[in-house]
ModelCIF file with pLDDT and N, C-alpha, C, O atoms, coordinates in Angstrom:
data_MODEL
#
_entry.id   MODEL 
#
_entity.id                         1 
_entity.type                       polymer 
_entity.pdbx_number_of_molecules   1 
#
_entity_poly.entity_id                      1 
_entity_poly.type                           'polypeptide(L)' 
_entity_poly.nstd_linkage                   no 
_entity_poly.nstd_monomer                   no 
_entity_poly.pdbx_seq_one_letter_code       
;(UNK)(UNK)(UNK)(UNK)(UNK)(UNK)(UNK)(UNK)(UNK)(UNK)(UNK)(UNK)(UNK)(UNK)(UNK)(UNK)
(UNK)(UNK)(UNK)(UNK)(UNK)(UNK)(UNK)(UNK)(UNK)(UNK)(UNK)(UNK)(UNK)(UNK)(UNK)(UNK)
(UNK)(UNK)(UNK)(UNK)(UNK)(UNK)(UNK)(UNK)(UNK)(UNK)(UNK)(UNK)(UNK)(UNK)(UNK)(UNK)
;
_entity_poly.pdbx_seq_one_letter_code_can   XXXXXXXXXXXXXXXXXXXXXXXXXXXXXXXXXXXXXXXXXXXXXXXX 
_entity_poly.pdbx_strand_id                 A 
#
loop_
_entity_poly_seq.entity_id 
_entity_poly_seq.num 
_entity_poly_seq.mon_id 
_entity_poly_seq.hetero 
1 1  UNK n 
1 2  UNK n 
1 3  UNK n 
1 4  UNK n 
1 5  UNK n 
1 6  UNK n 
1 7  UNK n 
1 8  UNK n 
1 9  UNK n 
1 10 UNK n 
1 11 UNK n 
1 12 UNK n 
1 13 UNK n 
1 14 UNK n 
1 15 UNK n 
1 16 UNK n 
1 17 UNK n 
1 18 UNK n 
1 19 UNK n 
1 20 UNK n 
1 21 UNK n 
1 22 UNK n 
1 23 UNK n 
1 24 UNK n 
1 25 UNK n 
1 26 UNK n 
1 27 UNK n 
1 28 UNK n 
1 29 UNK n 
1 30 UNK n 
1 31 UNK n 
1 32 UNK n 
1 33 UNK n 
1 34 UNK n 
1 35 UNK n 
1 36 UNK n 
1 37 UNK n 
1 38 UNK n 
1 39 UNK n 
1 40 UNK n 
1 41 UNK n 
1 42 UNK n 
1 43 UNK n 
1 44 UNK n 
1 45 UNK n 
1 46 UNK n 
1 47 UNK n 
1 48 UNK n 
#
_struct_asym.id          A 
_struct_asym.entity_id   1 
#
loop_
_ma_qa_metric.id 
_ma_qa_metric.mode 
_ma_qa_metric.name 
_ma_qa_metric.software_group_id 
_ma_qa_metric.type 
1 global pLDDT . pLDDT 
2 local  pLDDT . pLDDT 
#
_ma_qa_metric_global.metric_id      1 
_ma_qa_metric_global.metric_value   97.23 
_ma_qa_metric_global.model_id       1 
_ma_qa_metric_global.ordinal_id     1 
#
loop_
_ma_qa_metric_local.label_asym_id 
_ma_qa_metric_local.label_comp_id 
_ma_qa_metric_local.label_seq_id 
_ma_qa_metric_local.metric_id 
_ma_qa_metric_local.metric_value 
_ma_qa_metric_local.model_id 
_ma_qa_metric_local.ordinal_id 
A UNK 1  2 96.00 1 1  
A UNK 2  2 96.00 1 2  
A UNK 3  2 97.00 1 3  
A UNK 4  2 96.00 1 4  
A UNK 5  2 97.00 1 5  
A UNK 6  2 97.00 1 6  
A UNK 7  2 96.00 1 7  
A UNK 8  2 95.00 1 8  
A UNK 9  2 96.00 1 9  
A UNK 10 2 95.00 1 10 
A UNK 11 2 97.00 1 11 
A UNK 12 2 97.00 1 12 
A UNK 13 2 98.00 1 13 
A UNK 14 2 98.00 1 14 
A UNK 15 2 98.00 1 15 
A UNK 16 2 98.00 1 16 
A UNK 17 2 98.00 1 17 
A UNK 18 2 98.00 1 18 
A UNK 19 2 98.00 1 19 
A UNK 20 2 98.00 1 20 
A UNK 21 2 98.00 1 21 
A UNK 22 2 98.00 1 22 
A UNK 23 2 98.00 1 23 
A UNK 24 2 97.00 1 24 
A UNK 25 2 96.00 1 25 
A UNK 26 2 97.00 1 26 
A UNK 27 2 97.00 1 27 
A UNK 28 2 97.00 1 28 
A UNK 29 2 97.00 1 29 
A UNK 30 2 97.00 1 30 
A UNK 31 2 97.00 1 31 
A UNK 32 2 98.00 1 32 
A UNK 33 2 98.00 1 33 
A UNK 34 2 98.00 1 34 
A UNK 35 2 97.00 1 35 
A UNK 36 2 98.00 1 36 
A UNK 37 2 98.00 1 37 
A UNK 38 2 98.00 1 38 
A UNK 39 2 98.00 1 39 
A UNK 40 2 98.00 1 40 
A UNK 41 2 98.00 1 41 
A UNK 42 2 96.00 1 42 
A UNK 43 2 96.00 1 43 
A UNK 44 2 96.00 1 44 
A UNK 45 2 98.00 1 45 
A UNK 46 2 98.00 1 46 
A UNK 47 2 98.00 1 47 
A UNK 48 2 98.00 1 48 
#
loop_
_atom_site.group_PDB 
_atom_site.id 
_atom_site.type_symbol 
_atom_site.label_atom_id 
_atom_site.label_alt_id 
_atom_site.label_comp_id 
_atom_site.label_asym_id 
_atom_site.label_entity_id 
_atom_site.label_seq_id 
_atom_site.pdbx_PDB_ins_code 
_atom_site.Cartn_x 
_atom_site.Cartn_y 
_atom_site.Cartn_z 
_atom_site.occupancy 
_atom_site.B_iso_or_equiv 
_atom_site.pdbx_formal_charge 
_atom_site.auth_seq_id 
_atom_site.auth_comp_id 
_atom_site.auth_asym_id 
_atom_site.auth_atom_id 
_atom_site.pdbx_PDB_model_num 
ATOM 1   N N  . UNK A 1 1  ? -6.443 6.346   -4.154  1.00 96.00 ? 1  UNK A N  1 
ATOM 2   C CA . UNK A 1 1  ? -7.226 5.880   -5.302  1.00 96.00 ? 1  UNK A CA 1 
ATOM 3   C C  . UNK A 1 1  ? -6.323 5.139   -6.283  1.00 96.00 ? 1  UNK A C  1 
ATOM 4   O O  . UNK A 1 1  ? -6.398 4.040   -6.834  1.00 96.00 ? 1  UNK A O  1 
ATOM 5   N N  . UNK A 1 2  ? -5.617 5.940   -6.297  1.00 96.00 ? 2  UNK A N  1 
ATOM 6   C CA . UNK A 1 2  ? -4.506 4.727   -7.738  1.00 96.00 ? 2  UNK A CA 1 
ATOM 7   C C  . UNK A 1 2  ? -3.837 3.422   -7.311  1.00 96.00 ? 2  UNK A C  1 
ATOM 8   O O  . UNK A 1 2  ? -3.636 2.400   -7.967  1.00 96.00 ? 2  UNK A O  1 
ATOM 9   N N  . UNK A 1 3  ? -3.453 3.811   -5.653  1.00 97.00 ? 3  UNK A N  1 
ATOM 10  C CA . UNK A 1 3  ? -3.039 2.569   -5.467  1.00 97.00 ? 3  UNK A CA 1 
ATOM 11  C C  . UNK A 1 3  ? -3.827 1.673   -4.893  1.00 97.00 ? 3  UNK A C  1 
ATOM 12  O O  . UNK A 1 3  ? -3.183 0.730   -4.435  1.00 97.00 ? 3  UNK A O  1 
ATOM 13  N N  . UNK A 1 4  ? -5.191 1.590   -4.712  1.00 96.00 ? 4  UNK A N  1 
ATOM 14  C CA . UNK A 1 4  ? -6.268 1.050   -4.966  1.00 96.00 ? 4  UNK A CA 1 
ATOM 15  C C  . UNK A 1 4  ? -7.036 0.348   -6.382  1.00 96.00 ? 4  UNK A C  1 
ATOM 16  O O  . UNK A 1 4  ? -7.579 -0.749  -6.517  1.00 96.00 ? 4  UNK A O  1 
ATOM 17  N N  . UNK A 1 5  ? -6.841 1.394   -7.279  1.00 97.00 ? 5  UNK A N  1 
ATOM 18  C CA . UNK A 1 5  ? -6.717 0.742   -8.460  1.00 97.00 ? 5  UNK A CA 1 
ATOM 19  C C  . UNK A 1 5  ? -5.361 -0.354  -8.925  1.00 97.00 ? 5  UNK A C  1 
ATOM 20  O O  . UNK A 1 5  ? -5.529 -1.514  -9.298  1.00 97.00 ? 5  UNK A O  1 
ATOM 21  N N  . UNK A 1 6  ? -4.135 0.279   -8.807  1.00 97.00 ? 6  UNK A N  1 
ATOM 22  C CA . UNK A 1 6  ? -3.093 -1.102  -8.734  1.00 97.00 ? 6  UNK A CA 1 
ATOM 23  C C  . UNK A 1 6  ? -3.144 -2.460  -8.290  1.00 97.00 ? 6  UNK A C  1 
ATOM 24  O O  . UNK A 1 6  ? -2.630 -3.442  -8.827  1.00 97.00 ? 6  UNK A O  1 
ATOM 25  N N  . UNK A 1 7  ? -4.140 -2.370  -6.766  1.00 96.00 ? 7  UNK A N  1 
ATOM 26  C CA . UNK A 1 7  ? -4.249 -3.641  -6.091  1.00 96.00 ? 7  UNK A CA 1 
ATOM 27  C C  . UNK A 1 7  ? -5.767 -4.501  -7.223  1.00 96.00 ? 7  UNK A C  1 
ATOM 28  O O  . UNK A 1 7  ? -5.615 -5.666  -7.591  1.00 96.00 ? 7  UNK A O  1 
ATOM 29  N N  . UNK A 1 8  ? -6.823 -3.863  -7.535  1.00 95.00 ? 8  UNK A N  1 
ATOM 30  C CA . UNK A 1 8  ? -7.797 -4.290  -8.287  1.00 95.00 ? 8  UNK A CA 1 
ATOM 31  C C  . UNK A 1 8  ? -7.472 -5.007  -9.607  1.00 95.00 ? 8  UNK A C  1 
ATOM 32  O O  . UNK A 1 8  ? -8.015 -6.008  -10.076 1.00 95.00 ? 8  UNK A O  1 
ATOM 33  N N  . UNK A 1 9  ? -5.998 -3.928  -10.327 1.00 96.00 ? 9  UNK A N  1 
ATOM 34  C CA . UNK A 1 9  ? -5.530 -4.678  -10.947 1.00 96.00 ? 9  UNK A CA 1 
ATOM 35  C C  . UNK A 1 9  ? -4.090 -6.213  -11.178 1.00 96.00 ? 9  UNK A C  1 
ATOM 36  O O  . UNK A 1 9  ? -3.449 -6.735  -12.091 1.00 96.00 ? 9  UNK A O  1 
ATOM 37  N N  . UNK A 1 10 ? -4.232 -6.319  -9.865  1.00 95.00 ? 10 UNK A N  1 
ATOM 38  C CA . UNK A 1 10 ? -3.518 -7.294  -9.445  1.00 95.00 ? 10 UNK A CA 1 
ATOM 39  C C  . UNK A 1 10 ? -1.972 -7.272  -9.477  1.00 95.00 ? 10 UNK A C  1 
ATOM 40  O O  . UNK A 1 10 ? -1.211 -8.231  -9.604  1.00 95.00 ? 10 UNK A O  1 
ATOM 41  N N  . UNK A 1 11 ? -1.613 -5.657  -9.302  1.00 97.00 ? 11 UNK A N  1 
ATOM 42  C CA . UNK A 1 11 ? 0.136  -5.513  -9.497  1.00 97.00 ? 11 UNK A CA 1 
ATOM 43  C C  . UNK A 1 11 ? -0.157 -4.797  -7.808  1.00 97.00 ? 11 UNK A C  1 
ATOM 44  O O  . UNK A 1 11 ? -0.823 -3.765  -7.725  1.00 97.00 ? 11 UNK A O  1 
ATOM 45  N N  . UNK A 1 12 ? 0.375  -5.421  -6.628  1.00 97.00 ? 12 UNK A N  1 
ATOM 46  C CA . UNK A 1 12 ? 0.416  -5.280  -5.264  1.00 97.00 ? 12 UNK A CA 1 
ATOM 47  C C  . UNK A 1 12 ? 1.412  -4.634  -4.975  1.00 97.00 ? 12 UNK A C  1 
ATOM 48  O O  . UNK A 1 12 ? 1.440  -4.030  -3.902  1.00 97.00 ? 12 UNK A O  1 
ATOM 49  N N  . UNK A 1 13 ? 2.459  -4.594  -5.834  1.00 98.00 ? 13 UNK A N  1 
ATOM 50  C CA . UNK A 1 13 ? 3.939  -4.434  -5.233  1.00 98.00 ? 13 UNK A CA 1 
ATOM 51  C C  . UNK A 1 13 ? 3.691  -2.578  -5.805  1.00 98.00 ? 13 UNK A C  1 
ATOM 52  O O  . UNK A 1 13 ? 4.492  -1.722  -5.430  1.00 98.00 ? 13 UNK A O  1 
ATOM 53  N N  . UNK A 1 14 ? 2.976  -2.368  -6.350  1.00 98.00 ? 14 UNK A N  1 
ATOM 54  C CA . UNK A 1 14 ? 3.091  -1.026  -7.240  1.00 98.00 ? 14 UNK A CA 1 
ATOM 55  C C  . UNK A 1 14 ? 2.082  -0.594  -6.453  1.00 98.00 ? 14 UNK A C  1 
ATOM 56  O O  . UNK A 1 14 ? 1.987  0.633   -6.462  1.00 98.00 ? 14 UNK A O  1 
ATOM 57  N N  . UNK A 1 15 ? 1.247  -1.186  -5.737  1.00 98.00 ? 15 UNK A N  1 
ATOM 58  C CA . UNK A 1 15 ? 0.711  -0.520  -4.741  1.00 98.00 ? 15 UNK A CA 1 
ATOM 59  C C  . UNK A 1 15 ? 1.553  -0.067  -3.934  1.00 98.00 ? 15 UNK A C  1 
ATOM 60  O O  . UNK A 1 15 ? 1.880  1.081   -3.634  1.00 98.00 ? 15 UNK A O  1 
ATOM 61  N N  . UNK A 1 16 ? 1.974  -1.347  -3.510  1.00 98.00 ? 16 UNK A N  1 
ATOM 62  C CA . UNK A 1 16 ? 2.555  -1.417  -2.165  1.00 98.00 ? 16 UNK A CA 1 
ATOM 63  C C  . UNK A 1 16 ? 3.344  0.369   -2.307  1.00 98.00 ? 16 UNK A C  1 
ATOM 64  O O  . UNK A 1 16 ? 3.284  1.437   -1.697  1.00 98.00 ? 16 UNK A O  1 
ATOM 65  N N  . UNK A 1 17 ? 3.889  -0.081  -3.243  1.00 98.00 ? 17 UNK A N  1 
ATOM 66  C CA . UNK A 1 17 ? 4.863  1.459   -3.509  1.00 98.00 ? 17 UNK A CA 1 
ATOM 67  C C  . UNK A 1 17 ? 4.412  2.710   -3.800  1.00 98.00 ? 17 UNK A C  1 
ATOM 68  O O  . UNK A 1 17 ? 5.152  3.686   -3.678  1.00 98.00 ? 17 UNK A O  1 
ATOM 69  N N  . UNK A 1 18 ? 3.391  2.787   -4.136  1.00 98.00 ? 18 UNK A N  1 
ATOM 70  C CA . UNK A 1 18 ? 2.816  4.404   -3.986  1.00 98.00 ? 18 UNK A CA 1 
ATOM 71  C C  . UNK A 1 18 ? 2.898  4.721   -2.663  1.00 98.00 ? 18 UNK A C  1 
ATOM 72  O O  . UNK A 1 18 ? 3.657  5.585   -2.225  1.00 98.00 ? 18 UNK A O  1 
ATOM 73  N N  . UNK A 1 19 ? 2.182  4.090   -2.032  1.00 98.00 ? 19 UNK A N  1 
ATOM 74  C CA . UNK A 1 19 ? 1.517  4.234   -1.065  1.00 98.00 ? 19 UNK A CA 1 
ATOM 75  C C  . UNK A 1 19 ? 2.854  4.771   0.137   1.00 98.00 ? 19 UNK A C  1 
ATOM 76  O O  . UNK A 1 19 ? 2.755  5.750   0.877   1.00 98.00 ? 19 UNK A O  1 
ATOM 77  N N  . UNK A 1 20 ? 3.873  3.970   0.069   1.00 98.00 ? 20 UNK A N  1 
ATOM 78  C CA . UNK A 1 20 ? 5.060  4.275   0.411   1.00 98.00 ? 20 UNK A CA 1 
ATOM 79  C C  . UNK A 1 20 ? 5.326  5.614   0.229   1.00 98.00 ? 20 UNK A C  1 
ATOM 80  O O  . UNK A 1 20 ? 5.524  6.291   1.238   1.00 98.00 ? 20 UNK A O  1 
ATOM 81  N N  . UNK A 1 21 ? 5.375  6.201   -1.014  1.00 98.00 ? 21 UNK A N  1 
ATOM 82  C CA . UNK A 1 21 ? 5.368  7.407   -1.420  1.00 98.00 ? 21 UNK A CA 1 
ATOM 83  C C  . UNK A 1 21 ? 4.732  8.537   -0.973  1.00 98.00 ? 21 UNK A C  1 
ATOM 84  O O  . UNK A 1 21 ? 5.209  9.659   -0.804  1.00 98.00 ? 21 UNK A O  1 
ATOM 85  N N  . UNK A 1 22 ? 3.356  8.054   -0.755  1.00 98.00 ? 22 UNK A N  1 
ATOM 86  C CA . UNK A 1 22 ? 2.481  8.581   0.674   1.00 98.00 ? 22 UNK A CA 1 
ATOM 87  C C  . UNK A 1 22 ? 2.180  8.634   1.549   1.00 98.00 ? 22 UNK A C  1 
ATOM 88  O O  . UNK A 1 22 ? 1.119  9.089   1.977   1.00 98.00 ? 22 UNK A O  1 
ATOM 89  N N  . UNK A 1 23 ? 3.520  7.921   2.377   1.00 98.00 ? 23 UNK A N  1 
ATOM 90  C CA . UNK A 1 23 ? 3.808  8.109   3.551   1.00 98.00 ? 23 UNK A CA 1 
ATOM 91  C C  . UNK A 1 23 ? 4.991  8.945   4.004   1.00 98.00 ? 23 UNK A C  1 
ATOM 92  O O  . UNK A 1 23 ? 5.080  9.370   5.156   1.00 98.00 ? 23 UNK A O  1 
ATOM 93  N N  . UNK A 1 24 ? 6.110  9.218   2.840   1.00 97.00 ? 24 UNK A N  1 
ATOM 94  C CA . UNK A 1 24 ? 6.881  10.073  2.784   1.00 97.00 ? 24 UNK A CA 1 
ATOM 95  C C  . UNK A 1 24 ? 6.074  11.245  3.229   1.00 97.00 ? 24 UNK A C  1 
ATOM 96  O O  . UNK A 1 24 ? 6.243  11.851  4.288   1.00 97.00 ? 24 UNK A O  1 
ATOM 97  N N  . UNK A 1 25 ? 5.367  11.450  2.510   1.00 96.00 ? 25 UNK A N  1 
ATOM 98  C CA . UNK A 1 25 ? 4.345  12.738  2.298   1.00 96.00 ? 25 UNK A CA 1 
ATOM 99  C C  . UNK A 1 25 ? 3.787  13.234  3.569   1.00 96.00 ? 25 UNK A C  1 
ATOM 100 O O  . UNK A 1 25 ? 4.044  14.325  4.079   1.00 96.00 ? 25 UNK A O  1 
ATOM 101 N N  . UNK A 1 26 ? 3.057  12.396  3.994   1.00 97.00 ? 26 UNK A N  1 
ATOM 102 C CA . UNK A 1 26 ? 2.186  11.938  5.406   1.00 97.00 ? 26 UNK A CA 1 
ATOM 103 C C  . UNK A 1 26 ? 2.492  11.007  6.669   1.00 97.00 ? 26 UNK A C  1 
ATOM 104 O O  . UNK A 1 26 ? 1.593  10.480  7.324   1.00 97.00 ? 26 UNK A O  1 
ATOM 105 N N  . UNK A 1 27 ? 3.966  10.848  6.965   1.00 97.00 ? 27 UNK A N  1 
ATOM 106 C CA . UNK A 1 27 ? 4.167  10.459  7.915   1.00 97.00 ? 27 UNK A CA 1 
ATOM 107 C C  . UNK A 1 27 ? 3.684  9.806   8.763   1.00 97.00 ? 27 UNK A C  1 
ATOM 108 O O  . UNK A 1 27 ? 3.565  10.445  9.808   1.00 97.00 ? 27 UNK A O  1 
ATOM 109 N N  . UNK A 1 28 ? 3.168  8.319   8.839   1.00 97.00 ? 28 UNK A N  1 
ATOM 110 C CA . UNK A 1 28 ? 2.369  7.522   10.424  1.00 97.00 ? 28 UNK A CA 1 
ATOM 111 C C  . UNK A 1 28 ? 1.230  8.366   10.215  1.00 97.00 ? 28 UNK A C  1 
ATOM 112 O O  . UNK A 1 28 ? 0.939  9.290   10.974  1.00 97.00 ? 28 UNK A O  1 
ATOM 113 N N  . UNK A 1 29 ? 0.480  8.002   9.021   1.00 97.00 ? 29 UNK A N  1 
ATOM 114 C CA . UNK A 1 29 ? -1.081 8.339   8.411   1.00 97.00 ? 29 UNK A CA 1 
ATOM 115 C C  . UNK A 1 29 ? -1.834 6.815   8.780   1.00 97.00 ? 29 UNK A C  1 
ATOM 116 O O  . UNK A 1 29 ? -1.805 5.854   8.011   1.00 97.00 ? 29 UNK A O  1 
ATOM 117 N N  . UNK A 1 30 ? -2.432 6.821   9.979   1.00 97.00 ? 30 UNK A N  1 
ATOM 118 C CA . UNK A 1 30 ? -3.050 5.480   9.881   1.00 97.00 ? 30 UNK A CA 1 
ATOM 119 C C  . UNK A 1 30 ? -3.706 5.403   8.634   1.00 97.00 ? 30 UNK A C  1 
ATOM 120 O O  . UNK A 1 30 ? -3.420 4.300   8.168   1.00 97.00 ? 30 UNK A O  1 
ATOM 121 N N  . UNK A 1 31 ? -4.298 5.900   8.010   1.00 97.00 ? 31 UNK A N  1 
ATOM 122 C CA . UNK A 1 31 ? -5.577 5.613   7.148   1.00 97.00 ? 31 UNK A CA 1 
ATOM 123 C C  . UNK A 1 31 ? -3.951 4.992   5.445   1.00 97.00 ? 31 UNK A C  1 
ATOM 124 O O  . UNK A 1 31 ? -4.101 4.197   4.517   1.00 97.00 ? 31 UNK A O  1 
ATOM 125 N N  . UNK A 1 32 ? -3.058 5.602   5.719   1.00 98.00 ? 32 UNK A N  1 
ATOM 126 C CA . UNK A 1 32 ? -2.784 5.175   4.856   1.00 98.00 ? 32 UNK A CA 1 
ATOM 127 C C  . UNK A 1 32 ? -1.902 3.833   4.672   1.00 98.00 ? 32 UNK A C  1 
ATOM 128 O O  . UNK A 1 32 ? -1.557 3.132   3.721   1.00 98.00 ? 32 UNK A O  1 
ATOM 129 N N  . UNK A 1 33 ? -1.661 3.837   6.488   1.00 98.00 ? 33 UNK A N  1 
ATOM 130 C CA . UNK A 1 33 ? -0.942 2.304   6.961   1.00 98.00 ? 33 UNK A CA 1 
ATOM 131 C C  . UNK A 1 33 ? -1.677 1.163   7.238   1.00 98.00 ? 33 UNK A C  1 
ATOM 132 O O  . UNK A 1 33 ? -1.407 0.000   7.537   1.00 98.00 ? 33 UNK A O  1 
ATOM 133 N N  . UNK A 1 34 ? -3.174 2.138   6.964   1.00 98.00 ? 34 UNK A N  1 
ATOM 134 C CA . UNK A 1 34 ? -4.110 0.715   6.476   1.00 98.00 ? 34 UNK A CA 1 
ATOM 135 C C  . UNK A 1 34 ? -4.445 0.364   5.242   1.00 98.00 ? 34 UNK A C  1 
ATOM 136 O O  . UNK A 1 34 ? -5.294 -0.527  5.205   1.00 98.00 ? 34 UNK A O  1 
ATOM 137 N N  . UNK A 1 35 ? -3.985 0.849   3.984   1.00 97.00 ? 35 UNK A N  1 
ATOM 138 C CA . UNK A 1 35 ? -3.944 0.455   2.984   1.00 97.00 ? 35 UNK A CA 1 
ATOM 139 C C  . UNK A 1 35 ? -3.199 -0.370  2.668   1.00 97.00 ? 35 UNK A C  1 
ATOM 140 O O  . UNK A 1 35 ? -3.506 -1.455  2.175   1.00 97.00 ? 35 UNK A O  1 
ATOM 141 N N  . UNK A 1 36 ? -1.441 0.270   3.052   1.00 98.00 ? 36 UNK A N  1 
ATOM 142 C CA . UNK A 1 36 ? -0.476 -0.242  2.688   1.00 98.00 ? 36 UNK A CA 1 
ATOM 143 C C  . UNK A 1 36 ? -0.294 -1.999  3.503   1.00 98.00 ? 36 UNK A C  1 
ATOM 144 O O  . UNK A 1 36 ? 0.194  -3.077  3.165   1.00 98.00 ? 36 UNK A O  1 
ATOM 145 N N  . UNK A 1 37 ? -0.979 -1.468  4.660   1.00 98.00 ? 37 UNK A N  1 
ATOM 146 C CA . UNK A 1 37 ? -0.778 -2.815  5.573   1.00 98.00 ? 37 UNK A CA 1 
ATOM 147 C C  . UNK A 1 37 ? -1.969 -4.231  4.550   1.00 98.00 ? 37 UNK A C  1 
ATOM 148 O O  . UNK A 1 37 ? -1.630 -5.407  4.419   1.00 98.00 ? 37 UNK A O  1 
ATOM 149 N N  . UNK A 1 38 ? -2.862 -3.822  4.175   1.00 98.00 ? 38 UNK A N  1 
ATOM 150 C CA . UNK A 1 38 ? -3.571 -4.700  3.052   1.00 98.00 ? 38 UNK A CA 1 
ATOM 151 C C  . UNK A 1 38 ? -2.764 -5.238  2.079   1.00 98.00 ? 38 UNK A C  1 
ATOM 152 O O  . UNK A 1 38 ? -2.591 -6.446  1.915   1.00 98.00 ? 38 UNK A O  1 
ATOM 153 N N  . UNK A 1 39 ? -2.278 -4.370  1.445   1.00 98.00 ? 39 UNK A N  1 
ATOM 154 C CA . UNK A 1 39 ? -1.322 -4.930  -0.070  1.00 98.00 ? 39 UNK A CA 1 
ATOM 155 C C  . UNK A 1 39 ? -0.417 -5.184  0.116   1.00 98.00 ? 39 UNK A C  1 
ATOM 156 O O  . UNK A 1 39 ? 0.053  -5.679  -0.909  1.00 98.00 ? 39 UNK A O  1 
ATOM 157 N N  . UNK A 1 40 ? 0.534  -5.170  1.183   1.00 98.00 ? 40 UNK A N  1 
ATOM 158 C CA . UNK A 1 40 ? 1.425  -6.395  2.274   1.00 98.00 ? 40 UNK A CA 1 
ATOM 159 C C  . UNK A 1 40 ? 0.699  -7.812  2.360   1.00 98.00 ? 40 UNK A C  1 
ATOM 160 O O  . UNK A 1 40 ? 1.191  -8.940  2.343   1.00 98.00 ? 40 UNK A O  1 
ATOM 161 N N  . UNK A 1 41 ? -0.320 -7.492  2.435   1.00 98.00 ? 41 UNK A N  1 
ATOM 162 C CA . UNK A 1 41 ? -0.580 -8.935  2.316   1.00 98.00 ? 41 UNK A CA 1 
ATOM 163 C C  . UNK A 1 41 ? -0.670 -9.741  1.155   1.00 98.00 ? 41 UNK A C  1 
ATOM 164 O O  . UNK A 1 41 ? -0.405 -10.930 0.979   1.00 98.00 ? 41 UNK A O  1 
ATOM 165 N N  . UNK A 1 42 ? -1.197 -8.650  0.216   1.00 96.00 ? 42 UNK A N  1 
ATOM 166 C CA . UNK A 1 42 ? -1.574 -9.538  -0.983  1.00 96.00 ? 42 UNK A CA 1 
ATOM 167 C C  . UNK A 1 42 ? 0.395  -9.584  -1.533  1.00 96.00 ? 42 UNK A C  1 
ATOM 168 O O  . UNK A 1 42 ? 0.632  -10.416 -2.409  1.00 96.00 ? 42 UNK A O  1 
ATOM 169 N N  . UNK A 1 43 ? 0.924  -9.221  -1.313  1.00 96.00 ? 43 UNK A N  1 
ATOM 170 C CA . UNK A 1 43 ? 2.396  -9.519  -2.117  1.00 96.00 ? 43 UNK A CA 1 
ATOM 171 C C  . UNK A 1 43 ? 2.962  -10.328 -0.997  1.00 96.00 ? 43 UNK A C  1 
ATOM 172 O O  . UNK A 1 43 ? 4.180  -10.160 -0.937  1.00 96.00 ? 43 UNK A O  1 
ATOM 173 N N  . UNK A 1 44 ? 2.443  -11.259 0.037   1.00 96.00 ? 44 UNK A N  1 
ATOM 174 C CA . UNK A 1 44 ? 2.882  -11.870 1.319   1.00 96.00 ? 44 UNK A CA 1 
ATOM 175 C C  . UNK A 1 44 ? 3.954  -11.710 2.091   1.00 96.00 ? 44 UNK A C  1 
ATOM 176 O O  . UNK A 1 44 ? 4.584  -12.623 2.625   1.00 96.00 ? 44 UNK A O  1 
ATOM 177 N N  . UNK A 1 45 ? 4.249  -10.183 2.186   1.00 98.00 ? 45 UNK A N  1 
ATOM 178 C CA . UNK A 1 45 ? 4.885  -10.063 3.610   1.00 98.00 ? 45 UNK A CA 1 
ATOM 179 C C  . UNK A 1 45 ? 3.822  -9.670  4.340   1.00 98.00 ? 45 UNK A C  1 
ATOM 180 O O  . UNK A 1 45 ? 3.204  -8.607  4.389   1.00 98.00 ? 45 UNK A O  1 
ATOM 181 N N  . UNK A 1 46 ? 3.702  -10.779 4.940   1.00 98.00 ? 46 UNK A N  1 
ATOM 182 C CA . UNK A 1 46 ? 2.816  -10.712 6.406   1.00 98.00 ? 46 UNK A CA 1 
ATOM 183 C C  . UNK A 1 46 ? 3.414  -9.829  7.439   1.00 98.00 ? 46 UNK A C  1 
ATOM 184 O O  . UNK A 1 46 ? 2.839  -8.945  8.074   1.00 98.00 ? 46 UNK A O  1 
ATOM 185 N N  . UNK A 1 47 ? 4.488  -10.152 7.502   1.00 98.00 ? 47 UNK A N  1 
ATOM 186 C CA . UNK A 1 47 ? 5.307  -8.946  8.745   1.00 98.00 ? 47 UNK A CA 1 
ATOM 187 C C  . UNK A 1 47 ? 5.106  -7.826  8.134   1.00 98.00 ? 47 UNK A C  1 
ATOM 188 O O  . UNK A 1 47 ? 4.203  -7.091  8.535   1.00 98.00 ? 47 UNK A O  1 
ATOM 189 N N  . UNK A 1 48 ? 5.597  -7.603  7.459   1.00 98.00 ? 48 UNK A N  1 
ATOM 190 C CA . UNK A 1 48 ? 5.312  -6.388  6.563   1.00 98.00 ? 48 UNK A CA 1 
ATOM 191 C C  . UNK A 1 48 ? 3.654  -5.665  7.197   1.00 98.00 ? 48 UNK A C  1 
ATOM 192 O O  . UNK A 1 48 ? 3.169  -4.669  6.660   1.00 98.00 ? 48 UNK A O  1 
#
């Protein structure tokens, strides 16, 4: 949710980085490497 709200508010990279944070947490969480894999895009690492 927050880093959902971060991306709405147009700071991607602070997404990008929670979310990171919640993968520490949750380890190869698809649901959350599909978030993070979204707001990779919007800050354009495409590889990423």
């Amino acid at each position: 949710i927050a880093a959902r709200l971060k991306g709405y508010l147009n700071k991607h990279a602070e997404s990008v980085a929670l979310l990171t944070e919640a993968l520490e947490l949750e380890p190869g969480s698809a649901r959350l490497l599909r978030f993070r894999g979204h707001r990779r895009i919007s800050t354009g690492d495409y590889t990423g």
